[in-house]
PDB file of N, CA and C in Angstrom:
ATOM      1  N   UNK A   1       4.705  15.898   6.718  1.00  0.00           N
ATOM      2  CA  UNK A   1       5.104  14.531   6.976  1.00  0.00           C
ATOM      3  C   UNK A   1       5.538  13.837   5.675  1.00  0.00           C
ATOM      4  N   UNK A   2       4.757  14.182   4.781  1.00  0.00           N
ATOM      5  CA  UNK A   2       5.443  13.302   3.221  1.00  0.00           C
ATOM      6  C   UNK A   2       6.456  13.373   2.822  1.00  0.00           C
ATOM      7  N   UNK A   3       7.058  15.150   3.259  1.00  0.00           N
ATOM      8  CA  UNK A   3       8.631  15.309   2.870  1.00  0.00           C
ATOM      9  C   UNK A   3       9.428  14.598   3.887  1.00  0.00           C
ATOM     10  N   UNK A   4       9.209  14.700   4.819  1.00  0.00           N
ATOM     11  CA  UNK A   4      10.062  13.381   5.719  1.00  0.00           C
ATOM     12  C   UNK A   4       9.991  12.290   5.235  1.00  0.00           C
ATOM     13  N   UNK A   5       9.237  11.828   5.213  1.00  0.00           N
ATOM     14  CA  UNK A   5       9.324  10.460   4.989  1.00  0.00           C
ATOM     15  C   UNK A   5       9.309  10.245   3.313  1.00  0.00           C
ATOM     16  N   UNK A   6       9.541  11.192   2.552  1.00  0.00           N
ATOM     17  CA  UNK A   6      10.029  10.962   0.929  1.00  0.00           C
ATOM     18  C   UNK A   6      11.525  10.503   1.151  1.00  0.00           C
ATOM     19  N   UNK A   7      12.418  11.793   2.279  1.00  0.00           N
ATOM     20  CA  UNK A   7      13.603  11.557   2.501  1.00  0.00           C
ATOM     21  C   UNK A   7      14.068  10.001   3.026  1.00  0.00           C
ATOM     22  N   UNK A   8      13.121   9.926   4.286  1.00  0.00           N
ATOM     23  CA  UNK A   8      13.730   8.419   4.559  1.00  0.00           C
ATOM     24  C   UNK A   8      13.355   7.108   3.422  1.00  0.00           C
ATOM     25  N   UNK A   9      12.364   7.470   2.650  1.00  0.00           N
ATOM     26  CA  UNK A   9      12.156   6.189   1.568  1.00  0.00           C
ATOM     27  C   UNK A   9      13.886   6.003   0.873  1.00  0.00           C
ATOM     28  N   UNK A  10      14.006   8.071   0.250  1.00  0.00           N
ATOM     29  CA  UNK A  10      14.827   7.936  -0.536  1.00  0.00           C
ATOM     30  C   UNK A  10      16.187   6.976  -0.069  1.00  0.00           C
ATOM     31  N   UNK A  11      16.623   7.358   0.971  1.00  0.00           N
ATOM     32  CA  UNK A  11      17.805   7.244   1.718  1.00  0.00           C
ATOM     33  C   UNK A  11      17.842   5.701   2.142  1.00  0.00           C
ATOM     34  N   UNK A  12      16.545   4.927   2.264  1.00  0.00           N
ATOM     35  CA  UNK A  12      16.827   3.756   2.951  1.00  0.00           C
ATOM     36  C   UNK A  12      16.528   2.477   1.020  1.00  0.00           C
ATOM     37  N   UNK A  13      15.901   3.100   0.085  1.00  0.00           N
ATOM     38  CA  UNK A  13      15.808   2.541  -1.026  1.00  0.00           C
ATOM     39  C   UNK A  13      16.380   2.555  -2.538  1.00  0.00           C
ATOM     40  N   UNK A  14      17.459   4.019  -1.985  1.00  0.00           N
ATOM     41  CA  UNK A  14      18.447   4.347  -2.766  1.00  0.00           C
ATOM     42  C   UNK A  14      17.452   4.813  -4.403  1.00  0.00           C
ATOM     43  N   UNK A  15      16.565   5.547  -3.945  1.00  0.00           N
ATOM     44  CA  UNK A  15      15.906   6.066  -4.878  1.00  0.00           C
ATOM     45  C   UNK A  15      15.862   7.460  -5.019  1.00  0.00           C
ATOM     46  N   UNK A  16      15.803   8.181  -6.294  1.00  0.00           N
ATOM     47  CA  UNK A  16      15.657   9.921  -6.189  1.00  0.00           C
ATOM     48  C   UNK A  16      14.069  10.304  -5.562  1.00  0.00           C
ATOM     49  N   UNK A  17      14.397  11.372  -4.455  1.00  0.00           N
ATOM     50  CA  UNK A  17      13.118  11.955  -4.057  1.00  0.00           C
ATOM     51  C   UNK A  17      12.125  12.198  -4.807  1.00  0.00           C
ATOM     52  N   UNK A  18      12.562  13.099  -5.612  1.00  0.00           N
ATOM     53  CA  UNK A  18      11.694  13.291  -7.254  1.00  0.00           C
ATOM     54  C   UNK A  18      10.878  12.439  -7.810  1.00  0.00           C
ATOM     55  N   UNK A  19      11.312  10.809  -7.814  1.00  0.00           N
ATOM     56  CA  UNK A  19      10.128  10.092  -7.690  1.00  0.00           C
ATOM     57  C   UNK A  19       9.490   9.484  -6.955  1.00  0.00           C
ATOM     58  N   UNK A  20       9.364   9.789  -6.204  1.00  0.00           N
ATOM     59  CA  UNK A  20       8.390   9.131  -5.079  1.00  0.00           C
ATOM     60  C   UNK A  20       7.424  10.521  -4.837  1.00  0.00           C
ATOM     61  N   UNK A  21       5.979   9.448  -4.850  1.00  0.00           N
ATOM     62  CA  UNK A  21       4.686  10.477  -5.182  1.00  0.00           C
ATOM     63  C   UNK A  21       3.774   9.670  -3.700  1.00  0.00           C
ATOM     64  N   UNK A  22       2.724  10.151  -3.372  1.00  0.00           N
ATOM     65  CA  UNK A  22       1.744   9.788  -2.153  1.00  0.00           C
ATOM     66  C   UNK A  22       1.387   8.263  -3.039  1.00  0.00           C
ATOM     67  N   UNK A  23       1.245   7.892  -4.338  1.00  0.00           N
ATOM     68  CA  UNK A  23       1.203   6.623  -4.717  1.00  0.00           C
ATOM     69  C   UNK A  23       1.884   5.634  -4.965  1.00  0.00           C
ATOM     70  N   UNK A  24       3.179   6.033  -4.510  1.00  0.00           N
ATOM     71  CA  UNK A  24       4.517   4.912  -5.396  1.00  0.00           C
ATOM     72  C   UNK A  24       3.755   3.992  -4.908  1.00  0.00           C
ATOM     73  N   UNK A  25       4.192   2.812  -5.697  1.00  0.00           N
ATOM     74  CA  UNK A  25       4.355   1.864  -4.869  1.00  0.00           C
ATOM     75  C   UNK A  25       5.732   1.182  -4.507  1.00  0.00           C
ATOM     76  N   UNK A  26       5.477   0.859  -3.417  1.00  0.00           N
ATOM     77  CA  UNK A  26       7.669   0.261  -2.571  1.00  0.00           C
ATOM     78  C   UNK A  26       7.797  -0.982  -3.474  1.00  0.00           C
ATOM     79  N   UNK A  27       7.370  -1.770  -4.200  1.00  0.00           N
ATOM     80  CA  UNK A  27       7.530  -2.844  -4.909  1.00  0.00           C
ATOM     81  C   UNK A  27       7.749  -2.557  -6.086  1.00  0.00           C
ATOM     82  N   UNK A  28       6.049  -2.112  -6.832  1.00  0.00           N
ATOM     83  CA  UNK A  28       6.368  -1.790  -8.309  1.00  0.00           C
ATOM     84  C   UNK A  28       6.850  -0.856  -8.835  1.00  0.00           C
ATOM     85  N   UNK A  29       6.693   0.436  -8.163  1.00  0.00           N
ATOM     86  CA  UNK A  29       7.190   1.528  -8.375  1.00  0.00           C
ATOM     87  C   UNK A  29       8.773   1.435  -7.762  1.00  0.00           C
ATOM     88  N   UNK A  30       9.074   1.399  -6.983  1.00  0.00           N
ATOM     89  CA  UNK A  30      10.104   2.090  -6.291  1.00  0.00           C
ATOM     90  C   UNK A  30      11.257   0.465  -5.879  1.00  0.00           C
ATOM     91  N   UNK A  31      11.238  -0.712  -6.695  1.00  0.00           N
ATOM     92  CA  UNK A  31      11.535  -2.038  -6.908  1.00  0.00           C
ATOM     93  C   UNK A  31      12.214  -2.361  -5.512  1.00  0.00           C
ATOM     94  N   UNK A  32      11.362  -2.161  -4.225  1.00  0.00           N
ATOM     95  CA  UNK A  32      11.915  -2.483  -3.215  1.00  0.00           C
ATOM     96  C   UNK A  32      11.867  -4.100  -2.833  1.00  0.00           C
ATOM     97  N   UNK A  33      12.970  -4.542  -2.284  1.00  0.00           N
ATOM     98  CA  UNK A  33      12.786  -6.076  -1.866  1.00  0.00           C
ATOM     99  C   UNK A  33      12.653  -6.328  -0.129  1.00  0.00           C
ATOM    100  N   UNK A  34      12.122  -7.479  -0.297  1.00  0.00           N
ATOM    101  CA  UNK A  34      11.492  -6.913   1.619  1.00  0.00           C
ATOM    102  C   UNK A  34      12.873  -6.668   2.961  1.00  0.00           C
ATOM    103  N   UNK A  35      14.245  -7.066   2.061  1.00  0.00           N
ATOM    104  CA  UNK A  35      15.140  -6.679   2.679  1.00  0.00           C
ATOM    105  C   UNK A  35      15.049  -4.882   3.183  1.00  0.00           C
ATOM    106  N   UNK A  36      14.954  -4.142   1.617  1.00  0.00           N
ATOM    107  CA  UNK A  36      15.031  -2.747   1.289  1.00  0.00           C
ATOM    108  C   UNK A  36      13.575  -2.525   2.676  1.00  0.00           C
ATOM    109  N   UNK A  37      11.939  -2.944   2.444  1.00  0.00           N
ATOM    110  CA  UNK A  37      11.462  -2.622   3.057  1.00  0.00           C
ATOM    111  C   UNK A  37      11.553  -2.781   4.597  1.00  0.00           C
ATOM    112  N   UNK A  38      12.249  -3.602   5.106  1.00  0.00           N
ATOM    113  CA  UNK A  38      12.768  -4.349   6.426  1.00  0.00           C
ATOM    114  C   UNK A  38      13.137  -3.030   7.249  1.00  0.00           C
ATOM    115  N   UNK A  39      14.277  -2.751   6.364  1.00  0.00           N
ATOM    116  CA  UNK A  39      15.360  -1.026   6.648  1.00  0.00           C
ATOM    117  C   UNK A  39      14.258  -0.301   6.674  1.00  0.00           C
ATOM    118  N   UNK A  40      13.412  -0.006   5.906  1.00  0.00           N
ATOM    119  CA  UNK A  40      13.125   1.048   5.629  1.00  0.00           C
ATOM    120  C   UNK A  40      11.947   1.578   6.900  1.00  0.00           C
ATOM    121  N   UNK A  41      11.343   0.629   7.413  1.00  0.00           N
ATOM    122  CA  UNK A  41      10.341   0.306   8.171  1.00  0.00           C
ATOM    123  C   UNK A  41      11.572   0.984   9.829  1.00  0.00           C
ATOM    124  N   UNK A  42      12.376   0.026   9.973  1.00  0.00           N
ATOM    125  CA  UNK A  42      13.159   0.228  11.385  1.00  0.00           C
ATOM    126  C   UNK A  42      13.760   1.744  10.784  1.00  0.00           C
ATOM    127  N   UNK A  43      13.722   2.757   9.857  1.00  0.00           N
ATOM    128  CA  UNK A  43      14.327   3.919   9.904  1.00  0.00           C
ATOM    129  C   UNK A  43      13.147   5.035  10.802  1.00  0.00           C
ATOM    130  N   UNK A  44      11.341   4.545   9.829  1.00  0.00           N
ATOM    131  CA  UNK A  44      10.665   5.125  10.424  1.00  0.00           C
ATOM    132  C   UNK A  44       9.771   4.830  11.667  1.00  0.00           C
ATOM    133  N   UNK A  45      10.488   3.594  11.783  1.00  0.00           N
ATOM    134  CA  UNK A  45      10.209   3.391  13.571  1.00  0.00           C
ATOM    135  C   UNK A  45      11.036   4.044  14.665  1.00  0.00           C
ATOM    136  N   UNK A  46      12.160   4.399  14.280  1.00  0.00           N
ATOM    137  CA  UNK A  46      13.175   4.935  15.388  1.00  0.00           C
ATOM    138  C   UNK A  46      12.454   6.630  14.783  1.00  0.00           C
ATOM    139  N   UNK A  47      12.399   7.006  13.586  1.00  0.00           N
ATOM    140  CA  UNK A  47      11.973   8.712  13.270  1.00  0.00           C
ATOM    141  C   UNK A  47      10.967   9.218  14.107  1.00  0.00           C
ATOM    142  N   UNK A  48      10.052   8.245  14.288  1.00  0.00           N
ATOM    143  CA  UNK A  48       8.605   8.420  14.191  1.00  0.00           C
ATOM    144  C   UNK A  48       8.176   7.924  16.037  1.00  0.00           C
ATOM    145  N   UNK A  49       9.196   7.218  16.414  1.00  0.00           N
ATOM    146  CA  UNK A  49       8.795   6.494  17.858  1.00  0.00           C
ATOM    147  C   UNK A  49       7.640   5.491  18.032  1.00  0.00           C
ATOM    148  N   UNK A  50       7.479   4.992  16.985  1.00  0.00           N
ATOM    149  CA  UNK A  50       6.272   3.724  16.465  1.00  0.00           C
ATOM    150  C   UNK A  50       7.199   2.322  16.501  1.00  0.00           C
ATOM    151  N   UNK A  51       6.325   1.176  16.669  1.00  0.00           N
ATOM    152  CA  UNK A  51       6.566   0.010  16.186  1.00  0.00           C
ATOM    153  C   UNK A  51       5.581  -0.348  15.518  1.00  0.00           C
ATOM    154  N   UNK A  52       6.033  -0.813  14.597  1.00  0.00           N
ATOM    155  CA  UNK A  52       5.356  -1.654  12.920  1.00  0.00           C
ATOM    156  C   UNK A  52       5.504  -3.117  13.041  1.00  0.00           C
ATOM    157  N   UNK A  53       4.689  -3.193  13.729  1.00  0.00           N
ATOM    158  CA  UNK A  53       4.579  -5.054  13.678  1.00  0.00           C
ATOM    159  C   UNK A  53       4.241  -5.669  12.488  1.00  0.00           C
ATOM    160  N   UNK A  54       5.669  -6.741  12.428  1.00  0.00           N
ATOM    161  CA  UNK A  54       5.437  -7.903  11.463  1.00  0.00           C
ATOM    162  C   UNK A  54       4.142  -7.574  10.413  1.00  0.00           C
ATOM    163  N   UNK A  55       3.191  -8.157  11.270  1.00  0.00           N
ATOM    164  CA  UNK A  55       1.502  -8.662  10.840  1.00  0.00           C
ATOM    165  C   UNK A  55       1.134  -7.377  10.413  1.00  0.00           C
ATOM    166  N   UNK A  56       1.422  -5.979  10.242  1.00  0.00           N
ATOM    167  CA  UNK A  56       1.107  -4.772   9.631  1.00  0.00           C
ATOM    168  C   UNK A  56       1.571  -4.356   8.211  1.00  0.00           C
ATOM    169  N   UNK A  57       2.614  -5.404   8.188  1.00  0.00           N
ATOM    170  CA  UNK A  57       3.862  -4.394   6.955  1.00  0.00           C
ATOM    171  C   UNK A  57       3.138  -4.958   5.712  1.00  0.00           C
ATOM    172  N   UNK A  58       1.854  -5.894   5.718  1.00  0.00           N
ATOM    173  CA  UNK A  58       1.184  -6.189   4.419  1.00  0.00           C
ATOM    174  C   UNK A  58       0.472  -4.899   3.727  1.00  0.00           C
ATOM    175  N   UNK A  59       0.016  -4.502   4.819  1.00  0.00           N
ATOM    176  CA  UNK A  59      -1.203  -3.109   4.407  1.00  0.00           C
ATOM    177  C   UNK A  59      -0.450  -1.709   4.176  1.00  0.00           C
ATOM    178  N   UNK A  60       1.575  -1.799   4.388  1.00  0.00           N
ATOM    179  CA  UNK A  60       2.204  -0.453   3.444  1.00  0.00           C
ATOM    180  C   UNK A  60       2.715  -0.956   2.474  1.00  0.00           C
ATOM    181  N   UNK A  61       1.470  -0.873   1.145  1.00  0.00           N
ATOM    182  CA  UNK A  61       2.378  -0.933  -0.282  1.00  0.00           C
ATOM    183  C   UNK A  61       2.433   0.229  -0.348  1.00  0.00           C
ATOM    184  N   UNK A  62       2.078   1.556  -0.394  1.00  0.00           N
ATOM    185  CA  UNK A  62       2.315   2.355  -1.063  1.00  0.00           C
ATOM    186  C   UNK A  62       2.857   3.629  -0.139  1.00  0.00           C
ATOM    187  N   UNK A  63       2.909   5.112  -0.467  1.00  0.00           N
ATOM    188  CA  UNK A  63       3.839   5.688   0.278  1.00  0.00           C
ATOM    189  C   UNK A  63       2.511   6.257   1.437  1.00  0.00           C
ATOM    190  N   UNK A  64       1.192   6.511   0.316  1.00  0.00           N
ATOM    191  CA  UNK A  64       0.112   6.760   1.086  1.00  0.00           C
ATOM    192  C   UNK A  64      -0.442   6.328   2.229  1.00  0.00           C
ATOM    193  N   UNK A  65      -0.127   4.531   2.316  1.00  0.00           N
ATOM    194  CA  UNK A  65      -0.392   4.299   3.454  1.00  0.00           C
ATOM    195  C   UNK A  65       0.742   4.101   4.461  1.00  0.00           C
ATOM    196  N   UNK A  66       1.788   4.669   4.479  1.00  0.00           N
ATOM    197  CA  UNK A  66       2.685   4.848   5.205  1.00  0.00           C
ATOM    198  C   UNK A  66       2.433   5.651   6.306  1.00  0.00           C
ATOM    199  N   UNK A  67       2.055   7.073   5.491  1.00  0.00           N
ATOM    200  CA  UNK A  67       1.704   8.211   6.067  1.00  0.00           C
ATOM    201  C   UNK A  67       0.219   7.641   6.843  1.00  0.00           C
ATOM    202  N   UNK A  68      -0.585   7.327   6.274  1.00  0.00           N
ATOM    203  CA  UNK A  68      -1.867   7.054   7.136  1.00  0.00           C
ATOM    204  C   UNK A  68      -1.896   5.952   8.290  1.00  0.00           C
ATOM    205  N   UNK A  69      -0.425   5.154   8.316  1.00  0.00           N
ATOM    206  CA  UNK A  69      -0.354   4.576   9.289  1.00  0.00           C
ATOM    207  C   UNK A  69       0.052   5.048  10.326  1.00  0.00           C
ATOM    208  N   UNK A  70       1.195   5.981  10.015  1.00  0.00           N
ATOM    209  CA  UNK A  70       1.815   6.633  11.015  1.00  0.00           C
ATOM    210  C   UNK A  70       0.766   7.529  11.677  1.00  0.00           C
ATOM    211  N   UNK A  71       0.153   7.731  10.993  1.00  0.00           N
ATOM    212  CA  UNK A  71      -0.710   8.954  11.732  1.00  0.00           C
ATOM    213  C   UNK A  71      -1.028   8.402  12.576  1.00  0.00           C
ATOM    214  N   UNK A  72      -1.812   7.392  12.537  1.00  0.00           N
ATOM    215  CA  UNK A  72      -3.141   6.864  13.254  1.00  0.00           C
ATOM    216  C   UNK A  72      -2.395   5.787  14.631  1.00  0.00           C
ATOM    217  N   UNK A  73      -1.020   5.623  14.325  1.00  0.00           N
ATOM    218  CA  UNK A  73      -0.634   4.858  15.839  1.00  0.00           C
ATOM    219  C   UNK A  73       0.377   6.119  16.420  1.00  0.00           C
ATOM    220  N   UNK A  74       0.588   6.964  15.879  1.00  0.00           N
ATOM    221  CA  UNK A  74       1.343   8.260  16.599  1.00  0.00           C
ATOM    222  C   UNK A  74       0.184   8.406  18.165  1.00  0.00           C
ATOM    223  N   UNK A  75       1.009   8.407  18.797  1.00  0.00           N
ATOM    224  CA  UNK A  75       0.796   8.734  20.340  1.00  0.00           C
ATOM    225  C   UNK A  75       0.326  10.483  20.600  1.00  0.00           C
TER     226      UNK A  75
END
């Protein structure tokens, strides 16, 4: 799952795969603006078949809890 979703970070934040680690962070690390995270969120909602409500997108700063979110509302 991390290599997937390294790809969609890369692709929706215009960043090299290479850096993005289970800790980036989408802000400090990876200088995303909540536009960049907006996209990036509706890429792995259509990938993934999840919705990421609003009131959730506080608790993915980093790539780690991306993955641990997805897990845990995957059907």
């Amino acid at each position: 799952m991390f290599e997937e979703i390294k790809t969609i970070v890369a692709e929706n934040l215009g960043v090299e795969e290479d850096s993005i680690t289970m800790e980036s962070s989408f802000k400090d690390d990876l200088k995303a603006d909540s536009l960049d995270l907006f996209e990036m969120v509706m890429a792995l909602e259509e990938n993934y078949g999840i919705e990421i409500p609003t009131d959730d997108l506080g608790q993915l700063e980093t790539v780690a809890d991306v993955i641990d979110y997805i897990q845990s509302h995957k059907e």
